[in-house]
Protein backbone atom coordinates (compact mmCIF):
# COMPACT_ATOMS: atom_id res chain seq x y z
CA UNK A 1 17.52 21.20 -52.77
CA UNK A 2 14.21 21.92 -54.57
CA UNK A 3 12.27 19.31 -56.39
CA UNK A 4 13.26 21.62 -59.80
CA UNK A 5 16.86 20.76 -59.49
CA UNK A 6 16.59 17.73 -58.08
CA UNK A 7 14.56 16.64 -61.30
CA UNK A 8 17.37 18.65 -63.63
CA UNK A 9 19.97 16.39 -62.05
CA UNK A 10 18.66 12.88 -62.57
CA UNK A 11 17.94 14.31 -65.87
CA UNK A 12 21.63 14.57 -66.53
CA UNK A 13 22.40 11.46 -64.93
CA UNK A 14 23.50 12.14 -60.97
CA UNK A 15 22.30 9.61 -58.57
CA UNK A 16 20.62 12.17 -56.53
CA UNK A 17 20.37 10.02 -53.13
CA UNK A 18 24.19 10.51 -53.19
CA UNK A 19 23.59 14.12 -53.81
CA UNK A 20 21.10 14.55 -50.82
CA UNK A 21 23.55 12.21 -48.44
CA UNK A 22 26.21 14.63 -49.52
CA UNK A 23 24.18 17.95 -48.66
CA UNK A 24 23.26 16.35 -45.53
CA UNK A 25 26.43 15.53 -44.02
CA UNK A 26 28.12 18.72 -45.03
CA UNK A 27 25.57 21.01 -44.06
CA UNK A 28 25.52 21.20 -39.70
CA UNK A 29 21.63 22.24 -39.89
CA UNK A 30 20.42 19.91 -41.74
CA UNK A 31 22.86 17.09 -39.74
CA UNK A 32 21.10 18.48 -36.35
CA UNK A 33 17.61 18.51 -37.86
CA UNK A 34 18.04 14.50 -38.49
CA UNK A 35 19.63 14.13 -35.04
CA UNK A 36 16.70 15.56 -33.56
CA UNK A 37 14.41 13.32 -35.58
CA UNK A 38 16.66 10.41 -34.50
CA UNK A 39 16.45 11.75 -31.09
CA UNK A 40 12.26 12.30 -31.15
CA UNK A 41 11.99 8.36 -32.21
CA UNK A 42 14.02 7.05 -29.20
CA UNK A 43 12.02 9.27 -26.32
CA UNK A 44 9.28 8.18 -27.92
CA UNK A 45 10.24 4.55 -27.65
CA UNK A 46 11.71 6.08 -23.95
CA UNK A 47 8.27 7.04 -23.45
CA UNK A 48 6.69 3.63 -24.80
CA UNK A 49 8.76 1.38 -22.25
CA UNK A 50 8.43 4.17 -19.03
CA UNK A 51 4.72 3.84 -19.94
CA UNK A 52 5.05 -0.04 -20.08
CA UNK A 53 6.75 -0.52 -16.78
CA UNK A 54 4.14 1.58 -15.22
CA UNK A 55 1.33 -0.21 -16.13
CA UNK A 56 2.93 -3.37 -14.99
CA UNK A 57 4.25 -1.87 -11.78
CA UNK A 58 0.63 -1.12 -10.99
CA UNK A 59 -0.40 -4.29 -11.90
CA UNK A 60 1.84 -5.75 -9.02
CA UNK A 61 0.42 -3.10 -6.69
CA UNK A 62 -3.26 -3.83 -7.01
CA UNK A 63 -3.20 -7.40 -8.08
CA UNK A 64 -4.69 -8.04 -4.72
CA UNK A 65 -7.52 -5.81 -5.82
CA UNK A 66 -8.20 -6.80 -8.99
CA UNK A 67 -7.05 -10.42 -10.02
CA UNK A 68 -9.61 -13.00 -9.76
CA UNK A 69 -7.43 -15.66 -8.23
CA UNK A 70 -6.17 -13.63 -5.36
CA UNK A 71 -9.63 -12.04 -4.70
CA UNK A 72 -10.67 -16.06 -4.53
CA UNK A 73 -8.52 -17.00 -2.49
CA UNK A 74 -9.15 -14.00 0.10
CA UNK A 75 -13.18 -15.20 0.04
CA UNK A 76 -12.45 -18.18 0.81
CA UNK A 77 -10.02 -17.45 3.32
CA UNK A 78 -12.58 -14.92 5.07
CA UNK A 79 -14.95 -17.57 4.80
CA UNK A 80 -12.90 -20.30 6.70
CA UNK A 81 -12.61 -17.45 9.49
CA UNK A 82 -15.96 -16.53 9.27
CA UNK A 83 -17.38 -20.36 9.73
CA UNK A 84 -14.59 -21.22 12.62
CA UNK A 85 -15.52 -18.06 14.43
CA UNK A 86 -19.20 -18.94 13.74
CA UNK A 87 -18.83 -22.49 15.54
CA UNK A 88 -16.88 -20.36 18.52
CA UNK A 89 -19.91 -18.64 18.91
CA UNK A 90 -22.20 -21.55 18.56
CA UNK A 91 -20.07 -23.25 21.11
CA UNK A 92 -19.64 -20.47 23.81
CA UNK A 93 -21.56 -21.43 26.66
CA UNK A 94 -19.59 -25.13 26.49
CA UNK A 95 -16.56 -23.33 26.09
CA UNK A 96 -17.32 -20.87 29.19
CA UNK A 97 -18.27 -23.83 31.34
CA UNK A 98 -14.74 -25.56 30.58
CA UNK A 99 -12.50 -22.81 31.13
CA UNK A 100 -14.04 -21.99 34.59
CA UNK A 101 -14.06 -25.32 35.88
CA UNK A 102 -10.94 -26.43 36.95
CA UNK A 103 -9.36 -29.00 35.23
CA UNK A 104 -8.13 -32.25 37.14
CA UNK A 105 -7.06 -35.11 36.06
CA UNK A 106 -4.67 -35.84 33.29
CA UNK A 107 -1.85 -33.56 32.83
CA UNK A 108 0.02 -31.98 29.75
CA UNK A 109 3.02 -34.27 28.56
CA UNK A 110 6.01 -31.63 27.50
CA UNK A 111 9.55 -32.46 26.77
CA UNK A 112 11.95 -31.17 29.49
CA UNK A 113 13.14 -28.76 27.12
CA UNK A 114 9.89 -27.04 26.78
CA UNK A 115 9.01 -26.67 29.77
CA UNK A 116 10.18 -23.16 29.94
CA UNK A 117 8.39 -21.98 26.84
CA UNK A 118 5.46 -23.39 28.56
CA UNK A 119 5.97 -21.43 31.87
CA UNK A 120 6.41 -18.11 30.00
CA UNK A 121 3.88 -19.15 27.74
CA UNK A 122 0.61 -19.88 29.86
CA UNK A 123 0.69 -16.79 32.24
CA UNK A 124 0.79 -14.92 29.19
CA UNK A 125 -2.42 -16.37 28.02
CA UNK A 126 -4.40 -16.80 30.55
CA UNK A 127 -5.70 -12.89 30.85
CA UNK A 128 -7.19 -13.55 27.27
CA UNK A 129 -8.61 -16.57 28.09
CA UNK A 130 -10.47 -14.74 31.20
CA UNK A 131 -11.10 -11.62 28.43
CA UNK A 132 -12.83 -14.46 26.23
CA UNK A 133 -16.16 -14.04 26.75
CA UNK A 134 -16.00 -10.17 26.13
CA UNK A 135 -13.88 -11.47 22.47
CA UNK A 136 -16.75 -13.27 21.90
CA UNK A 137 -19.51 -11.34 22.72
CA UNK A 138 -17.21 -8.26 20.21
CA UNK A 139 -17.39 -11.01 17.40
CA UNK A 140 -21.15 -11.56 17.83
CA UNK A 141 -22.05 -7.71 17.83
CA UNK A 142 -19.99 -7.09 14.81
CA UNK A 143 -21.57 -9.58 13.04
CA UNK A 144 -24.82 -8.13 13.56
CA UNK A 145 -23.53 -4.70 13.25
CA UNK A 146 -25.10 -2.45 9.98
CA UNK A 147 -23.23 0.09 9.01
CA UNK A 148 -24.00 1.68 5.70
CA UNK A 149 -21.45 3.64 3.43
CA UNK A 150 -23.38 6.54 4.22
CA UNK A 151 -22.78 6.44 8.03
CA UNK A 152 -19.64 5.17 8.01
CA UNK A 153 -18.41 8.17 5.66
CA UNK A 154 -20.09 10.47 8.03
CA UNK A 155 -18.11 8.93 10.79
CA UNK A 156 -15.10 8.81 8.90
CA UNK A 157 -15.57 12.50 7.75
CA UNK A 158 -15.70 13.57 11.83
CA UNK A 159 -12.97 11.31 12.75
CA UNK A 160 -10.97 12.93 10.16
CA UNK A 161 -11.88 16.89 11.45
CA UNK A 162 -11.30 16.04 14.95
CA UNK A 163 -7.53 14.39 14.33
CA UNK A 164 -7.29 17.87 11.96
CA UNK A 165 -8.15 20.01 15.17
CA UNK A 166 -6.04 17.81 17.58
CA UNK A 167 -3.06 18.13 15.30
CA UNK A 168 -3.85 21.71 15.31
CA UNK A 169 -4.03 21.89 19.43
CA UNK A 170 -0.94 19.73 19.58
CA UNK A 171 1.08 22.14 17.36
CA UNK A 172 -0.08 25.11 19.37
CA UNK A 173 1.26 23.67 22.20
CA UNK A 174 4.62 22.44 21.25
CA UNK A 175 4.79 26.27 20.13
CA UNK A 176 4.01 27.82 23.51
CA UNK A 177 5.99 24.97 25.26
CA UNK A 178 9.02 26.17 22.87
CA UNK A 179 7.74 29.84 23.95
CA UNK A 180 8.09 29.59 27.94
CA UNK A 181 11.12 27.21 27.27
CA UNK A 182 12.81 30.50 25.61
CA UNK A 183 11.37 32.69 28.08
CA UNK A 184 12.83 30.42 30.94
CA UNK A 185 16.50 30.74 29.68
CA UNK A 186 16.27 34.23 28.88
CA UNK A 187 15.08 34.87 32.41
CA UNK A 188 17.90 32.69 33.55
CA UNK A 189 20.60 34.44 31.76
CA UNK A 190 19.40 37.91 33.13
């Protein structure tokens, strides 16, 4: 309808919303036209939520990264490593001159049930307590260790081209190894 004969009929007296809801619902262009708007306003809402959900599903990912409380309690976590491994160190040379003395004198109390755990447990251990003094002097030298982001990108960047070309090697040789493999039966069938 044009605004002319729109005006001409509420003139005369026709409630021209009813008019327009009429034309609307009888005419199948005009009915798709306000489907599609209908349609446009709930992907856009779609849209919205997706868009919502996403930012909160990242949230969850990197709120290690970038929430205060977590990173907190990671420093302080590091830090209660860092000052027990610091007294390890400060204490080595006591520590090296108790584990290589033998020990006599009182023995451990354990349940008789344990005493299995215990048997399979202190074999197991004792190659890492004779490996402690090398875990120890590790600790020390990394804590003295400088690396700077520039070297350690450098490092990274070789490390990275020399898996490449390994991958590249071990893919060569699966392929000839699938090569002589097919050779091999086709020799045998002749």
């Amino acid at each position: 309808m044009t605004l002319f004969s729109i005006y001409v009929f509420q003139r005369i007296g026709f409630d021209v919303h009813q008019l327009q809801d009429d034309y609307h619902h009888k005419l199948p262009s005009l009915k798709l036209i306000s489907q599609l708007k209908s349609l446009s306003k709930m992907r856009k809402e779609h849209h919205k939520i997706n868009l919502e959900v996403q930012a909160r599903m990242q949230d969850k990912e990197t709120s290690d990264l970038t929430h205060l409380k977590v990173l907190g309690e990671k420093i302080d976590k590091v830090q209660s490593l860092n000052s027990h491994m610091q007294s390890i160190i400060d204490s080595k040379a006591q520590l090296l001159t108790r584990l290589q003395q033998p020990y006599v004198g009182e023995f451990i109390k354990l349940e008789a049930q344990y005493h299995r755990y215990a048997s399979e447990f202190l074999p197991e251990i004792a190659p890492l307590l004779a490996d402690l003094s090398t875990h120890l002097d590790n600790i020390s030298w990394m804590k003295f260790l400088n690396l700077p982001d520039s070297k350690m990108d450098n490092m990274l960047t070789e490390l990275g081209s020399t898996l490449a070309s390994l991958q590249t090697t071990f893919q060569s040789l699966c392929q000839m190894r699938n090569s002589m493999t097919n050779v091999y039966s086709h020799q045998a069938i002749d």
